[in-house]
N, C-alpha and C. Protein backbone atom coordinates (compact mmCIF):
# COMPACT_ATOMS: atom_id res chain seq x y z
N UNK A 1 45.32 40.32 -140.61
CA UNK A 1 44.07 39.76 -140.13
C UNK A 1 44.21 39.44 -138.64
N UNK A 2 43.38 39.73 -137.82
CA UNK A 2 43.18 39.52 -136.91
C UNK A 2 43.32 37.78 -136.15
N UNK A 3 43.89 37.66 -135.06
CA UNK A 3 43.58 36.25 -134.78
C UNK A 3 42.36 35.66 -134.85
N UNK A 4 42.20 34.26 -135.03
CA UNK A 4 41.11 33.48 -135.39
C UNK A 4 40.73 32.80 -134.21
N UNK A 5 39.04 33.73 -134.39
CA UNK A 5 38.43 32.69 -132.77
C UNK A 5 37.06 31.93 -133.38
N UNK A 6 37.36 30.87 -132.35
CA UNK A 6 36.18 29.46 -132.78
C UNK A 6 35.60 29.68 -131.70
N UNK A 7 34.24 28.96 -132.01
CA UNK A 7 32.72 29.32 -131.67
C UNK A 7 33.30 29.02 -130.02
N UNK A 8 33.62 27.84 -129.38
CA UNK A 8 34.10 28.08 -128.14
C UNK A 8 34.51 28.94 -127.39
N UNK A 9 35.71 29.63 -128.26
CA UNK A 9 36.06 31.12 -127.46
C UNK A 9 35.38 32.47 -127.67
N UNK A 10 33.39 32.41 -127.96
CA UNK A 10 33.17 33.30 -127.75
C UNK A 10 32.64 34.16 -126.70
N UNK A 11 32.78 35.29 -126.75
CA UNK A 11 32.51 36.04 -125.53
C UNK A 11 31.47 37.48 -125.82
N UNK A 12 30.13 37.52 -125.13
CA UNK A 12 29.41 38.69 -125.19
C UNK A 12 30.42 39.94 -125.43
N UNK A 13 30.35 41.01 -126.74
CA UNK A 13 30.63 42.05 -126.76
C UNK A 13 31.56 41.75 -127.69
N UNK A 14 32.41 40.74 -128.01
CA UNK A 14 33.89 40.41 -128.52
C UNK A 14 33.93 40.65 -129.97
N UNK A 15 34.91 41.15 -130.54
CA UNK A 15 34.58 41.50 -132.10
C UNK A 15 35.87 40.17 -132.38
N UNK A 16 35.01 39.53 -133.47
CA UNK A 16 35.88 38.34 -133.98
C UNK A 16 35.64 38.11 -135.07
N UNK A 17 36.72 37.23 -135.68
CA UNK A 17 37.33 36.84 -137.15
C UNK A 17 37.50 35.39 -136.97
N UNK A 18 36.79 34.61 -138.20
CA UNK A 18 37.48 33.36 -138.06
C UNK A 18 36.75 32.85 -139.35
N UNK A 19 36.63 31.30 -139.59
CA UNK A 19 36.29 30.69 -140.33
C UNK A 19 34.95 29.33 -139.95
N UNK A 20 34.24 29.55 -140.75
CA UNK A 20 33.05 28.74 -140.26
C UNK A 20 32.37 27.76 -141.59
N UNK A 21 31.53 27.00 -141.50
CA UNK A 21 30.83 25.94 -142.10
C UNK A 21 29.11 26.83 -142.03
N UNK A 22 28.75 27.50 -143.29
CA UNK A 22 27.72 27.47 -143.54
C UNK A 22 26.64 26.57 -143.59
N UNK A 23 26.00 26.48 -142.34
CA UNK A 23 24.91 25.26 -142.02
C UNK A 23 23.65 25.36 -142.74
N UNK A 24 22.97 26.75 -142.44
CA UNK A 24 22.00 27.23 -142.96
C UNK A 24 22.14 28.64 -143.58
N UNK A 25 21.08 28.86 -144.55
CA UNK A 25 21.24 30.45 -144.85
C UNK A 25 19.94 30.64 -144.91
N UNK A 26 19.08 31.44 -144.81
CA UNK A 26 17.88 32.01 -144.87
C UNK A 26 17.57 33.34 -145.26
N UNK A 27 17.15 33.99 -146.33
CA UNK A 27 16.58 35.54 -146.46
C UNK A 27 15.36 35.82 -145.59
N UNK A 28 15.54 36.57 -144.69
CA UNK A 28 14.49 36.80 -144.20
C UNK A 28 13.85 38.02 -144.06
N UNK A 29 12.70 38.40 -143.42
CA UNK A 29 12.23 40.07 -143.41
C UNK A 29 12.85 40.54 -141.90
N UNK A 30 12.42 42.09 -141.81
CA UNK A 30 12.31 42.43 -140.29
C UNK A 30 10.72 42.66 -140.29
N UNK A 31 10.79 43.11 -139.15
CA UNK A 31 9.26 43.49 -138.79
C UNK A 31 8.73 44.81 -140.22
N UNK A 32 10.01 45.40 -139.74
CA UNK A 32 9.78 46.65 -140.72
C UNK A 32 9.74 46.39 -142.20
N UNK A 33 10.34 44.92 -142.44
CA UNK A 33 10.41 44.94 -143.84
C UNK A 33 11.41 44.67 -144.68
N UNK A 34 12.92 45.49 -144.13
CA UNK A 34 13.90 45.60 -144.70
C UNK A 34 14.56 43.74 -144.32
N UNK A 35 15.53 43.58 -145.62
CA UNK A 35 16.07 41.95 -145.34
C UNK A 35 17.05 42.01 -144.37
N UNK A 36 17.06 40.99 -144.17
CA UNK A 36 18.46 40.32 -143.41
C UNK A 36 18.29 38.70 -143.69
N UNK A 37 19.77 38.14 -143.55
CA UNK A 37 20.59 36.90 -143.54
C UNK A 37 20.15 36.51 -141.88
N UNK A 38 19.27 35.09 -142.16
CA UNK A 38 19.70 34.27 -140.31
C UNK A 38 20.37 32.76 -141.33
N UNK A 39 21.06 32.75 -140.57
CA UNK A 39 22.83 31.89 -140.52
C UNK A 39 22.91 31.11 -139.32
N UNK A 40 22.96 29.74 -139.68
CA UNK A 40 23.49 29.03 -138.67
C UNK A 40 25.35 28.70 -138.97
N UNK A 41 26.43 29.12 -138.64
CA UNK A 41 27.70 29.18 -138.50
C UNK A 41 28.05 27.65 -137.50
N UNK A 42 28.81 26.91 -138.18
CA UNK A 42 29.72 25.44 -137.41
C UNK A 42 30.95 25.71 -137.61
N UNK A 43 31.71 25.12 -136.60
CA UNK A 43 33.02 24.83 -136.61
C UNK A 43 33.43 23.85 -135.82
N UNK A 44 34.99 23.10 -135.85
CA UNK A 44 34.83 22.14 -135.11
C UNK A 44 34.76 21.69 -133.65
N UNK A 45 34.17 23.54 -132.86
CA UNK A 45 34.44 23.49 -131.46
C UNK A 45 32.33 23.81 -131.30
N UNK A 46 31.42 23.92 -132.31
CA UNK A 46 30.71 23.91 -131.68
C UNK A 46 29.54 25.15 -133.13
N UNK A 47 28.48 25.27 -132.89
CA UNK A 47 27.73 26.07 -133.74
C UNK A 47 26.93 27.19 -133.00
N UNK A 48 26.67 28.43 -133.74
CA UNK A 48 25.87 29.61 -133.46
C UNK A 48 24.96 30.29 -134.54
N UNK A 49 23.99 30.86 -134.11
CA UNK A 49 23.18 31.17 -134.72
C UNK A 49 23.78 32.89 -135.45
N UNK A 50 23.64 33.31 -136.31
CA UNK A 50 24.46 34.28 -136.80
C UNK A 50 23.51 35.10 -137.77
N UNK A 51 23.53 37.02 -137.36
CA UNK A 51 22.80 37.67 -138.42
C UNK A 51 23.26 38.36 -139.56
N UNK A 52 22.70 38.90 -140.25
CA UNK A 52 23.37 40.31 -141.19
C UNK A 52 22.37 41.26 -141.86
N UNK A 53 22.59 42.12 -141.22
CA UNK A 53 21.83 43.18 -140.90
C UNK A 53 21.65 44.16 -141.84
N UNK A 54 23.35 44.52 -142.31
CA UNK A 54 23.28 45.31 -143.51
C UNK A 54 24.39 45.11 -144.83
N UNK A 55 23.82 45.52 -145.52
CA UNK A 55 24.11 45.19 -146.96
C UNK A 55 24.12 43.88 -147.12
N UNK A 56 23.07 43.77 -147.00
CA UNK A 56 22.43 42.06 -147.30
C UNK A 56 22.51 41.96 -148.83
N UNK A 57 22.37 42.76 -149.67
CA UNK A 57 22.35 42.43 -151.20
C UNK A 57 23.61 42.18 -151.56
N UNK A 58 24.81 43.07 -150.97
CA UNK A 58 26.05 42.82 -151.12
C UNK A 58 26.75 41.07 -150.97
N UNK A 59 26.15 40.70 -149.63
CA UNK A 59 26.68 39.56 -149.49
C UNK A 59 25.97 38.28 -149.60
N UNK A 60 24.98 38.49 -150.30
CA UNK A 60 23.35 37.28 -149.88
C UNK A 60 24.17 36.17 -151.34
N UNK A 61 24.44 36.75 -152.42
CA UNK A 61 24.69 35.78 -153.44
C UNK A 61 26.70 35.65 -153.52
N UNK A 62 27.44 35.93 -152.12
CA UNK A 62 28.62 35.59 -152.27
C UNK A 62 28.99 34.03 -151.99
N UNK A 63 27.55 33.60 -151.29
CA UNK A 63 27.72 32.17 -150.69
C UNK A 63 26.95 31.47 -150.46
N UNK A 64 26.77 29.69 -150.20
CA UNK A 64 25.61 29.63 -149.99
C UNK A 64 25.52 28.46 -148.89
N UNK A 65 24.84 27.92 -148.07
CA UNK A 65 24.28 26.74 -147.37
C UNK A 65 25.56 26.14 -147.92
N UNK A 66 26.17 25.32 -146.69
CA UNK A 66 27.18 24.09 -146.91
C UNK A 66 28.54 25.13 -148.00
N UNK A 67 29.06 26.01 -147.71
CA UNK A 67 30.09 26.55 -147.91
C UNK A 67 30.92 26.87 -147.00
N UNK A 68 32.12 27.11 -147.26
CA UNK A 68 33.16 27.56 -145.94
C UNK A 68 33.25 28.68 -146.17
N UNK A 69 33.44 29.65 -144.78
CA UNK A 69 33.12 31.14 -145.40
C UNK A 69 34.24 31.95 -144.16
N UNK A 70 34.30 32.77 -144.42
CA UNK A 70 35.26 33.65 -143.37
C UNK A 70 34.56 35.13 -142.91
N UNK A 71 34.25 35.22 -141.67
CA UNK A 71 33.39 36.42 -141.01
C UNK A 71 34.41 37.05 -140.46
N UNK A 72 33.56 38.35 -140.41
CA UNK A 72 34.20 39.28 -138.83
C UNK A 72 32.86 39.83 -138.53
N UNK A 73 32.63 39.97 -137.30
CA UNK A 73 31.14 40.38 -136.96
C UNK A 73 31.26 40.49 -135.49
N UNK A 74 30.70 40.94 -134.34
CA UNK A 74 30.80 41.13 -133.29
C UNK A 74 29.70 40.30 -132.43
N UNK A 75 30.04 39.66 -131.66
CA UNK A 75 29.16 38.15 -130.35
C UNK A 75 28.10 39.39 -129.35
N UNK A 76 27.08 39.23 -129.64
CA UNK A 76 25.84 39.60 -128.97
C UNK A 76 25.34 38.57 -127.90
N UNK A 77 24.34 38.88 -127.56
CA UNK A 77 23.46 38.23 -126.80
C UNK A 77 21.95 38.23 -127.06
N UNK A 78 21.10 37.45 -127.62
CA UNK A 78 19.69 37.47 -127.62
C UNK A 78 18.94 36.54 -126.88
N UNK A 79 18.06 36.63 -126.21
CA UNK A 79 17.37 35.76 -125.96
C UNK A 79 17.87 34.24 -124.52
N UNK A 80 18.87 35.29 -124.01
CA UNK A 80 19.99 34.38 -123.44
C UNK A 80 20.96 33.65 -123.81
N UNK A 81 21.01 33.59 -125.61
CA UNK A 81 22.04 33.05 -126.21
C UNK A 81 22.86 34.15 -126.80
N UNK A 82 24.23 32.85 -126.76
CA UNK A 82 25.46 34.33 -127.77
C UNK A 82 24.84 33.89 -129.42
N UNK A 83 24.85 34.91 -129.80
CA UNK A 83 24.65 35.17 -131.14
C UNK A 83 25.58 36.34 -132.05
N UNK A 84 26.11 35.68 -133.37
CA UNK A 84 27.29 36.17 -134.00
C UNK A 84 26.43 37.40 -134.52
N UNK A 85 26.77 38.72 -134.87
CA UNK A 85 26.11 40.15 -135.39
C UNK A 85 27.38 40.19 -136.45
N UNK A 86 26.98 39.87 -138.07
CA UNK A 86 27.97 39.33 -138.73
C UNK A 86 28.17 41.33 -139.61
N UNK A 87 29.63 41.62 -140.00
CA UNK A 87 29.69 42.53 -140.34
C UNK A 87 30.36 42.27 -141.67
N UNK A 88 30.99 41.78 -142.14
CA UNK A 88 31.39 40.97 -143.35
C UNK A 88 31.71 39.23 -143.26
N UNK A 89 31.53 38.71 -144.65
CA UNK A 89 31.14 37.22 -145.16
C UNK A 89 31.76 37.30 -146.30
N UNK A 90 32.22 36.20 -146.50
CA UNK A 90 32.47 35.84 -147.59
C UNK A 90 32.89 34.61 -147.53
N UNK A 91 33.04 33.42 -148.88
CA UNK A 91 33.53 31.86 -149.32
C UNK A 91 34.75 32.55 -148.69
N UNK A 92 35.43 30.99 -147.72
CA UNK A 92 36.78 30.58 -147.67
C UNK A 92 37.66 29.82 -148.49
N UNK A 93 38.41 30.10 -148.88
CA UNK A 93 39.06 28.51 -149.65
C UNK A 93 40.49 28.66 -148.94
N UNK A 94 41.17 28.08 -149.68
CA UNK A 94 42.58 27.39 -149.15
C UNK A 94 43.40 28.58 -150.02
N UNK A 95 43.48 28.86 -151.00
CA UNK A 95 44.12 29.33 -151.93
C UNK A 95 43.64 30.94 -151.48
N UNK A 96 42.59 31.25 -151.07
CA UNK A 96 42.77 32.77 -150.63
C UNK A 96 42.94 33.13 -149.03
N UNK A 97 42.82 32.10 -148.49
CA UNK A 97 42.85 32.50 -146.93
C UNK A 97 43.91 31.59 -146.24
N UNK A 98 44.64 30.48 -146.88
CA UNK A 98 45.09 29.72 -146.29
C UNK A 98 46.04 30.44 -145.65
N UNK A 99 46.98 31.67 -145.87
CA UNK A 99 47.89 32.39 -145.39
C UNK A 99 47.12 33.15 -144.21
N UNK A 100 46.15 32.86 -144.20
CA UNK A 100 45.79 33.66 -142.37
C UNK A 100 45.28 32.29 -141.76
N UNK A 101 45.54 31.31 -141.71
CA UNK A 101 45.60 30.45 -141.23
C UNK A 101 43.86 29.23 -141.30
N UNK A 102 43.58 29.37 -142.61
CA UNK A 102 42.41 29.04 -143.05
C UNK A 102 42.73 27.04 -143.20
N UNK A 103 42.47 26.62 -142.45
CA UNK A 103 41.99 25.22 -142.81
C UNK A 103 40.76 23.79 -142.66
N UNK A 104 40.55 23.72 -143.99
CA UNK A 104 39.03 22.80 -143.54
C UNK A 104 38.58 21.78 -142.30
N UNK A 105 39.91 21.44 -142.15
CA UNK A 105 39.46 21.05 -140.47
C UNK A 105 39.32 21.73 -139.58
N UNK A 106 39.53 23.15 -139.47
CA UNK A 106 39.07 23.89 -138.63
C UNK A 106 37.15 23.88 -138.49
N UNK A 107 36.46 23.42 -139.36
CA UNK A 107 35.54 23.64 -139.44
C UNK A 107 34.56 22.38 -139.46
N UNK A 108 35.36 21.17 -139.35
CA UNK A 108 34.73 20.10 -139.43
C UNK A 108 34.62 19.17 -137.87
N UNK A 109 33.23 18.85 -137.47
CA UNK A 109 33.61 18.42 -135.66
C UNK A 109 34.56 17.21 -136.43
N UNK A 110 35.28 17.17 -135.26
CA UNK A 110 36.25 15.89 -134.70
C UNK A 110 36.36 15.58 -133.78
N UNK A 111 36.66 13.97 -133.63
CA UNK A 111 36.83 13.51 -132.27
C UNK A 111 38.13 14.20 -131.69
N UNK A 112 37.94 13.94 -130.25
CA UNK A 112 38.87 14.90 -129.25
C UNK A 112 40.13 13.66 -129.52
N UNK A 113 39.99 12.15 -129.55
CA UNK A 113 40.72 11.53 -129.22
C UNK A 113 42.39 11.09 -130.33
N UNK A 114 43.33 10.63 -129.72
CA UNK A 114 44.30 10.30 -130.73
C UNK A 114 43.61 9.68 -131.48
N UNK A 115 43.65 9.84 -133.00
CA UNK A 115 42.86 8.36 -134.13
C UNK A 115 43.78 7.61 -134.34
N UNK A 116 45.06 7.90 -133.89
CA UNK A 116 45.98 5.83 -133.78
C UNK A 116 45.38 5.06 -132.84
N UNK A 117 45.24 6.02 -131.57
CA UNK A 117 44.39 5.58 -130.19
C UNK A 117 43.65 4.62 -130.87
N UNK A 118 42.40 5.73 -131.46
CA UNK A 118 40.95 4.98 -131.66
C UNK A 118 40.80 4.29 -132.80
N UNK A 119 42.12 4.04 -133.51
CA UNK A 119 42.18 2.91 -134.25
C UNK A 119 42.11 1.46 -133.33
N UNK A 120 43.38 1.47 -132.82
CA UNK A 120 43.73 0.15 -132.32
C UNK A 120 42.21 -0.36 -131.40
N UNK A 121 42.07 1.00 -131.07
CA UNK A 121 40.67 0.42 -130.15
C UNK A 121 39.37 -0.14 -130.71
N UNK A 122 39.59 0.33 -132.19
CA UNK A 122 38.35 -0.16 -132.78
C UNK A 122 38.62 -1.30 -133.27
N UNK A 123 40.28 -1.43 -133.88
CA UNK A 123 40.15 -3.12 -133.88
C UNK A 123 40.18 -4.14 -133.11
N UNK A 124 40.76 -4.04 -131.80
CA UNK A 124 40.62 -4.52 -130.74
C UNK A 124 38.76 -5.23 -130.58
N UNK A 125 38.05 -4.68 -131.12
CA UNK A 125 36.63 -4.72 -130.50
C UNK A 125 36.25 -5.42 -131.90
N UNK A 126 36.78 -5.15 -133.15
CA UNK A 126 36.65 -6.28 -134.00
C UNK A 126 37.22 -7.67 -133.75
N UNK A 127 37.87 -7.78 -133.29
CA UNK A 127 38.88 -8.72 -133.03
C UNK A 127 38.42 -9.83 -132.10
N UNK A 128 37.26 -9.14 -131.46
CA UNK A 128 36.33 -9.55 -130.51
C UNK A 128 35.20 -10.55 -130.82
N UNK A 129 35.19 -10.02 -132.28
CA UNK A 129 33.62 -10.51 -132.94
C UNK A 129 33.38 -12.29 -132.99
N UNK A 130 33.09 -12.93 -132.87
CA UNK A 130 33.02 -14.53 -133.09
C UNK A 130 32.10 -14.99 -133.92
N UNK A 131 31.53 -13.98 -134.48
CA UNK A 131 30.33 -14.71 -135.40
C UNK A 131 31.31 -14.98 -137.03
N UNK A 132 31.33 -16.49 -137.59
CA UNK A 132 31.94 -16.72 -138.70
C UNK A 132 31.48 -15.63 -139.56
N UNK A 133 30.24 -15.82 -139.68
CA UNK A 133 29.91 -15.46 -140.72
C UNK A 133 30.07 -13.91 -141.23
N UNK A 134 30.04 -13.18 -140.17
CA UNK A 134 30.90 -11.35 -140.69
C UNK A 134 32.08 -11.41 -141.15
């Protein structure tokens, strides 16, 4: 498998692999008729709007809204935004992808900061409080 790139490191034209947080899923038409998947894709560096173009029947019931899923699809441009052009999908889990380096925090935002840091700091500011009664 290819190295794993997050929504941060994408780049117009770039063909990429990684793991994402199914935000939204939508069946939708084209003009012409034929379906496609619009996908909103999260991870913990940031979210994109994401299509699928073909063999939509193949992959429409592999997953759904609020699943972890693993793409390869190639970074477009529409409309002045990057947008993912998804070429395969499918559920992530731990037990089938964890060996290419699949983990649920990859996909969940987090703070940038140490959390021992922003422990002490949050009790510090409790520590602060003077009202008896809390």
């Amino acid at each position: 498998m290819k190295a794993i790139t997050q929504i941060n490191e994408f780049k117009e034209g770039a063909d990429i692999r990684g793991f994402f947080l199914c935000v939204e899923k939508h069946l939708r038409n084209t003009r012409s008729g034929d379906l496609y998947l619009d996908l909103v894709l999260r991870d913990r560096t940031g979210q994109i709007t994401a299509k699928l173009w073909k063999e939509v029947s193949k992959y429409h019931d592999k997953f759904s809204a609020g699943d972890a899923v693993v793409v390869a699809g190639q970074v477009d441009v529409y409309l002045d935004k990057l947008q993912l052009n998804i070429k395969k999908i499918n559920v992530a889990s731990v037990q089938s992808y964890g060996r290419y380096g699949y983990d649920p925090a990859l996909i969940v935002p987090s703070a940038k900061g140490d959390p021992k840091q922003m422990w002490k700091e949050l009790i510090s500011y409790i520590k602060k409080i003077n009202n008896k009664y809390l």
